[in-house]
N, C-alpha and C. Protein backbone atom coordinates (compact mmCIF):
# COMPACT_ATOMS: atom_id res chain seq x y z
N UNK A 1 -10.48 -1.69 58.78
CA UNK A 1 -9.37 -2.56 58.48
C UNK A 1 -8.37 -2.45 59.63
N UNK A 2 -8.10 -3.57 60.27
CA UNK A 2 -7.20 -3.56 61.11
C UNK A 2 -5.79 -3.26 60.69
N UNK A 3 -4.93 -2.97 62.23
CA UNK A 3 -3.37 -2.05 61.52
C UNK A 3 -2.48 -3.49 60.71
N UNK A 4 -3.07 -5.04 61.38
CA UNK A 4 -2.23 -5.69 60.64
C UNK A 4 -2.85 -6.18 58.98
N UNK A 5 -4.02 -5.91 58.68
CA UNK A 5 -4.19 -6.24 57.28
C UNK A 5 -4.19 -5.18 56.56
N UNK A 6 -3.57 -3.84 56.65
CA UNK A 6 -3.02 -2.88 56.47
C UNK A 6 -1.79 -3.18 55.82
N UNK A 7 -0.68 -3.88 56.99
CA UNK A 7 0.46 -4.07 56.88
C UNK A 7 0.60 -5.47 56.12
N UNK A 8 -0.18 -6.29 55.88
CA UNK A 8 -0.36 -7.35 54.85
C UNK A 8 -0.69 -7.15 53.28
N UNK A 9 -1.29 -6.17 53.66
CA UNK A 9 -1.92 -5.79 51.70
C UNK A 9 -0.68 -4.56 51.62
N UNK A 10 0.62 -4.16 51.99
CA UNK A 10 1.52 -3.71 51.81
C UNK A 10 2.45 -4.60 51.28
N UNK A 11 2.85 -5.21 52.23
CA UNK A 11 3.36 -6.58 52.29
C UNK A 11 3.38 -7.34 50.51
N UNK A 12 2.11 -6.99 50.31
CA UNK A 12 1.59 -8.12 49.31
C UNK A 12 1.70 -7.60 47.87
N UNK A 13 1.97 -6.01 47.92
CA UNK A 13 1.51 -5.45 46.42
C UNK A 13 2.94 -5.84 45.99
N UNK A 14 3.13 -5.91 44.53
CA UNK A 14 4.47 -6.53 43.94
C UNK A 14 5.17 -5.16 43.45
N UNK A 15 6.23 -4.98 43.56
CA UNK A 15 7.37 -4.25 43.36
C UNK A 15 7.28 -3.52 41.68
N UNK A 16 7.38 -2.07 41.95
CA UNK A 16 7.55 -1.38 40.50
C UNK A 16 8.66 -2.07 39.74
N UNK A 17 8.70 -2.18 39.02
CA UNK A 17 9.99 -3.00 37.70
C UNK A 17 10.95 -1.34 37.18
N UNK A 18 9.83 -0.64 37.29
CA UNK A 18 10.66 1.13 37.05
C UNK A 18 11.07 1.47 37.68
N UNK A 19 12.09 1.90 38.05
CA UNK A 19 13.08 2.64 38.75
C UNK A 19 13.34 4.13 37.58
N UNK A 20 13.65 5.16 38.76
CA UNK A 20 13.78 6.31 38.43
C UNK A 20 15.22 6.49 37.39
N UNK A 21 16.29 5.57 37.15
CA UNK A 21 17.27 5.51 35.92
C UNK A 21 16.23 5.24 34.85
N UNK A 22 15.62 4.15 34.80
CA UNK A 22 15.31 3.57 33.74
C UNK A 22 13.98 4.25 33.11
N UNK A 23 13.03 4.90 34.15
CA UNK A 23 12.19 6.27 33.30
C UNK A 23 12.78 7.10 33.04
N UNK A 24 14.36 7.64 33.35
CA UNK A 24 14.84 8.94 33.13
C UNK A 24 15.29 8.40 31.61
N UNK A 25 15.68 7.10 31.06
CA UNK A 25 16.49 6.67 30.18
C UNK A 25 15.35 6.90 29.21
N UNK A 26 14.34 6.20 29.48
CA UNK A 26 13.19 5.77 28.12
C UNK A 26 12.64 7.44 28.17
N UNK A 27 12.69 8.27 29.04
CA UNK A 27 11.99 9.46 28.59
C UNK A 27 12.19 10.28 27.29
N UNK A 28 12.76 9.59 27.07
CA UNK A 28 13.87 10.51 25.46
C UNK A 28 13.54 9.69 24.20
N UNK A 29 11.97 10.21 23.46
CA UNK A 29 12.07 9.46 22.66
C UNK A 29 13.55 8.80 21.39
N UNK A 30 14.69 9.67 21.46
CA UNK A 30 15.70 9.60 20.66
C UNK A 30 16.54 8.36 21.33
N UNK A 31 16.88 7.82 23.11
CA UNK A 31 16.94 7.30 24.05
C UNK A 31 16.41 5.38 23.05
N UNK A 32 15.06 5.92 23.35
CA UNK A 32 13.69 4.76 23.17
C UNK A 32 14.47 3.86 21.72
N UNK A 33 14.58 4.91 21.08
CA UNK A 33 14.74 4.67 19.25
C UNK A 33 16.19 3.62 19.37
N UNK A 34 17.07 4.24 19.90
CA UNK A 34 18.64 3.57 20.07
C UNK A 34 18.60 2.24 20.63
N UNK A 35 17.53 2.10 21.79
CA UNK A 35 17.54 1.03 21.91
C UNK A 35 16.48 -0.28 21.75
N UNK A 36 15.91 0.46 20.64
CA UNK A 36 14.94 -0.33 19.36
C UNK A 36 15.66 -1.18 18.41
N UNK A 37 16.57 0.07 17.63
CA UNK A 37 17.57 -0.47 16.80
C UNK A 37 18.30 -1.57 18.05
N UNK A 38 19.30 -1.00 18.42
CA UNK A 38 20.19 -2.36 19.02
C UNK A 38 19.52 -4.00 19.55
N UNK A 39 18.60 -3.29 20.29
CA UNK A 39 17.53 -4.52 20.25
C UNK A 39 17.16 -6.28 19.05
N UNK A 40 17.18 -4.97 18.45
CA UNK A 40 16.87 -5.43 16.48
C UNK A 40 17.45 -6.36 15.93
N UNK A 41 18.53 -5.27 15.94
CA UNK A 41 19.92 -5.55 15.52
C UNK A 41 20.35 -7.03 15.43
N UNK A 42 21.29 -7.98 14.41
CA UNK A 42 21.79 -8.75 14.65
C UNK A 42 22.68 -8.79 15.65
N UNK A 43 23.70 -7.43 15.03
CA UNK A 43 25.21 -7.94 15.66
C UNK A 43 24.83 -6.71 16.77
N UNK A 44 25.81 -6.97 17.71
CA UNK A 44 26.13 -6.25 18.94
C UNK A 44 26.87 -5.31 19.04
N UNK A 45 27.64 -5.08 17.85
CA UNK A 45 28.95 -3.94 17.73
C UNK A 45 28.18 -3.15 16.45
N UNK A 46 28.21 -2.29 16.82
CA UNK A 46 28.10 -0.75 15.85
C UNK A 46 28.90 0.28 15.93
N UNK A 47 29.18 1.00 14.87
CA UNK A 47 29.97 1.85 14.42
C UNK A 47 28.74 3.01 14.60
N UNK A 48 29.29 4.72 15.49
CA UNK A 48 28.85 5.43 15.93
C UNK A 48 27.78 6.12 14.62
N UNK A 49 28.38 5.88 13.54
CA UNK A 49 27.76 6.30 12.09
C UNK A 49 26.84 5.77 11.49
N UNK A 50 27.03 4.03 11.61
CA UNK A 50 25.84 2.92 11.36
C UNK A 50 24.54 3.06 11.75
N UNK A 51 24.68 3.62 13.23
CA UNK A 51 23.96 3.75 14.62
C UNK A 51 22.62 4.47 14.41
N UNK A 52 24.06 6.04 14.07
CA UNK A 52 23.17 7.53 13.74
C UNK A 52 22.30 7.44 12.46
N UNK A 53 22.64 6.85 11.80
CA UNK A 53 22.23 6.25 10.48
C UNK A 53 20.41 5.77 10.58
N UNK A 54 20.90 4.46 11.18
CA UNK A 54 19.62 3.68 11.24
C UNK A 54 18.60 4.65 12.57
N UNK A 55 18.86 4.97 13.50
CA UNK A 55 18.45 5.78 14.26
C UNK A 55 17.80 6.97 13.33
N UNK A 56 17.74 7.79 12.28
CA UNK A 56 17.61 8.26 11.82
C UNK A 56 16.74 7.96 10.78
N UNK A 57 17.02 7.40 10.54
CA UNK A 57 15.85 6.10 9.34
C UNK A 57 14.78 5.86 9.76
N UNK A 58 15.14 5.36 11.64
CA UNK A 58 13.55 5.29 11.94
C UNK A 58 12.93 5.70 12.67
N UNK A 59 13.60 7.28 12.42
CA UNK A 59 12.92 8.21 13.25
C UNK A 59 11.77 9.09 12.37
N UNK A 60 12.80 9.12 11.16
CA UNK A 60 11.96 9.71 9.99
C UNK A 60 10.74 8.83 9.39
N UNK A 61 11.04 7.05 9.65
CA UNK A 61 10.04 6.32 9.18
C UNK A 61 8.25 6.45 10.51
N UNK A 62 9.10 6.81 11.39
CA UNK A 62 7.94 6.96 12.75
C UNK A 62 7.12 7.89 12.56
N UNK A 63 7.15 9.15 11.88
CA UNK A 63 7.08 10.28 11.75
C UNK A 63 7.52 11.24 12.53
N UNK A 64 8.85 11.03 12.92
CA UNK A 64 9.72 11.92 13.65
C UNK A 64 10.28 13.20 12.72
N UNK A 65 10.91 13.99 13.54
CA UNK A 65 11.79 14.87 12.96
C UNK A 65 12.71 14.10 11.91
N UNK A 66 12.64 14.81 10.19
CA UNK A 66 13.34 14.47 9.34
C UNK A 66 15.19 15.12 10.00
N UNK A 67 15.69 14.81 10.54
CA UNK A 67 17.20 14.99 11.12
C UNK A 67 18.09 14.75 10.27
N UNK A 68 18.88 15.52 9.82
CA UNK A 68 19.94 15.06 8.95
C UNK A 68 20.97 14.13 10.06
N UNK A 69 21.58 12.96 9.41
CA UNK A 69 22.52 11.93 10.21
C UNK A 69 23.85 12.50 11.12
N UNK A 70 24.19 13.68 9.80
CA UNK A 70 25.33 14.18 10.86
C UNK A 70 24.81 14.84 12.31
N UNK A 71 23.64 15.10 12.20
CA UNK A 71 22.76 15.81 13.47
C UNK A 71 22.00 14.75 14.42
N UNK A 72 22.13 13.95 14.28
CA UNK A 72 21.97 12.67 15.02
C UNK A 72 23.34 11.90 15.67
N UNK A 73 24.11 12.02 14.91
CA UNK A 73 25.00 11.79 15.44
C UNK A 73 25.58 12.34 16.53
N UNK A 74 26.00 13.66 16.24
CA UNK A 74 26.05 14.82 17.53
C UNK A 74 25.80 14.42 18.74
N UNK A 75 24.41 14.51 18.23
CA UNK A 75 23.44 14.37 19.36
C UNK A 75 23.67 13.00 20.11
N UNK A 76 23.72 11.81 19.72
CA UNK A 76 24.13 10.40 20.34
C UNK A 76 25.52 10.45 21.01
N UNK A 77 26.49 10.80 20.11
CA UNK A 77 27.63 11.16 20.77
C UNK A 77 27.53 12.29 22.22
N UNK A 78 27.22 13.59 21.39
CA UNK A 78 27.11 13.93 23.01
C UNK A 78 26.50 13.79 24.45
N UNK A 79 25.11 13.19 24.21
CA UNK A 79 24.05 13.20 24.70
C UNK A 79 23.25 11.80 25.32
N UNK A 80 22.65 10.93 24.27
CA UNK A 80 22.30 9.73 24.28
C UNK A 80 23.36 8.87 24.50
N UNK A 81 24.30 8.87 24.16
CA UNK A 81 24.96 7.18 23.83
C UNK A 81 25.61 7.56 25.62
N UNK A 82 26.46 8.89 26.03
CA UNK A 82 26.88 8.51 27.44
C UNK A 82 26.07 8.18 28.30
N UNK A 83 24.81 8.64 28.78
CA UNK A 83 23.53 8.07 29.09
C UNK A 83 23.47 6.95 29.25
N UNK A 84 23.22 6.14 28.12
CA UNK A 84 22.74 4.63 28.27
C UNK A 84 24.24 3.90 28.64
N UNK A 85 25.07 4.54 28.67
CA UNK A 85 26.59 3.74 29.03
C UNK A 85 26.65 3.93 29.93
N UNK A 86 26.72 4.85 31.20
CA UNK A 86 26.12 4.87 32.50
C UNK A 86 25.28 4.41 32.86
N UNK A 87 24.44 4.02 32.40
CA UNK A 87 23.15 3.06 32.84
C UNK A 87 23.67 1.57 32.85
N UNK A 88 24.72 1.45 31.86
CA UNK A 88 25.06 0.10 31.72
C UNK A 88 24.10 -0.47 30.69
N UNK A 89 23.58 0.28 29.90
CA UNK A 89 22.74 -0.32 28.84
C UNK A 89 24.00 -1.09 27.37
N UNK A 90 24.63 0.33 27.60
CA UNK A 90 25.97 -0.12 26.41
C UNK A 90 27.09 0.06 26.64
N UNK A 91 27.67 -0.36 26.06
CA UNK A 91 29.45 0.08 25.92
C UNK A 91 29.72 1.01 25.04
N UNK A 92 29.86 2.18 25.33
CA UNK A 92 30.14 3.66 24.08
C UNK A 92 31.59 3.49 24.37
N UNK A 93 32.38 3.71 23.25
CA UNK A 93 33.80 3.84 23.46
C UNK A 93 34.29 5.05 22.12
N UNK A 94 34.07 6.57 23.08
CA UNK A 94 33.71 7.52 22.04
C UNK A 94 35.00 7.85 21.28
N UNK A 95 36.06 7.66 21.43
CA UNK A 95 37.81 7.66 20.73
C UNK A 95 37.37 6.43 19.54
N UNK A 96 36.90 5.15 19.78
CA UNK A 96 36.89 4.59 18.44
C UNK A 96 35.70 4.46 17.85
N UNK A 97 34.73 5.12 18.26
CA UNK A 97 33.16 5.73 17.84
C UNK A 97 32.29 4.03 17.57
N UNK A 98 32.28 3.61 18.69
CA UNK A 98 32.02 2.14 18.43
C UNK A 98 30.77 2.12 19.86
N UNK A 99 29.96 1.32 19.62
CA UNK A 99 28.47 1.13 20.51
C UNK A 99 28.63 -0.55 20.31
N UNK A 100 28.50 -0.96 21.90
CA UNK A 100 28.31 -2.72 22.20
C UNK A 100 27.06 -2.54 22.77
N UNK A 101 26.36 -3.06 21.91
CA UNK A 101 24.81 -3.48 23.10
C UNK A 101 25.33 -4.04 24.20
N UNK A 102 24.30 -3.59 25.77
CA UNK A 102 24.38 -4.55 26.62
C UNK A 102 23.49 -5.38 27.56
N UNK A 103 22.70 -4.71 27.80
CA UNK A 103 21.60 -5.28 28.63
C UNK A 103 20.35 -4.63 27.87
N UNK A 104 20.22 -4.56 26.08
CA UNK A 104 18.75 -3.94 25.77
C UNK A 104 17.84 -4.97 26.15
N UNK A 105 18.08 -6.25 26.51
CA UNK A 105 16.83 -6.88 27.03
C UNK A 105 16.00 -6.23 28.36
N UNK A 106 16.96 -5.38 29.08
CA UNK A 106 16.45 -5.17 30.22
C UNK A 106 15.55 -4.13 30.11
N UNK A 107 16.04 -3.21 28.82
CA UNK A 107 14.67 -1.93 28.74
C UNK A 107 13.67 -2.40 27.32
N UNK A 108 14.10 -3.29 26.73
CA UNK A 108 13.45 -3.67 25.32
C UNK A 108 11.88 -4.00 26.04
N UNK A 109 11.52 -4.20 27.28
CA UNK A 109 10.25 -5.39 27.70
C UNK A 109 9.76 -3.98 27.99
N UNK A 110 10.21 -2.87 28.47
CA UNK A 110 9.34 -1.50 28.73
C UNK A 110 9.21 -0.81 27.64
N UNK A 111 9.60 -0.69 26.51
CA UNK A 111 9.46 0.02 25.31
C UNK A 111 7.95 0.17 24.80
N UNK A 112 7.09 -1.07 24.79
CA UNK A 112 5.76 -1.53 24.38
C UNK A 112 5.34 -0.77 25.64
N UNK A 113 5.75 0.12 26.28
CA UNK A 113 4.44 0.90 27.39
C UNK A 113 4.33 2.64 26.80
N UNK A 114 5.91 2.74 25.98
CA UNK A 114 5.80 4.02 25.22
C UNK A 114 5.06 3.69 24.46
């Protein structure tokens, strides 16, 4: 193979859609779940409790860890929800314990590869 059809079938392969945020984001099945629900979801605004709630529901319906809600919560608050708000997935606004979906279309199309 010559050096330029080398540099053509480079050229030619199409671009990963994954980037190293967005595997670090979905690596967490608890991550995956949050933005299943919001996905889902009608409305776009959730209450940090609603969240932990349904997150919890269908973690236990998956056959996940049975988690009590207040322990999900914690955990989203401390952990998950700043995460995906740095990513720009959501709007966490942890003083009025409130979650805005924002771009789950953008990780909802990689979910079906977990």
């Amino acid at each position: 193979m010559s050096h330029d059809a080398a540099e053509e079938t480079v050229a030619e392969r199409p671009k990963c859609v994954w980037d190293d945020q967005t595997l670090s984001l979905l690596a967490s099945a608890r991550r995956r779940t949050v933005v299943a629900v919001l996905a889902e979801a009608a409305d776009t605004t959730h209450t940090l409790d609603s969240l932990a709630a349904r997150v919890a529901e269908r973690e236990a319906v998956d056959g996940g860890e049975d988690m009590p809600t207040h322990r999900v919560t914690a955990d989203l608050h401390h952990v998950h929800l700043p995460k995906l708000d740095a990513a720009g997935v959501l709007e966490y606004d942890s003083d009025q314990r409130t979650v805005v979906a924002r771009e789950t279309a953008r990780l909802e199309s990689l979910l079906d590869v977990f």
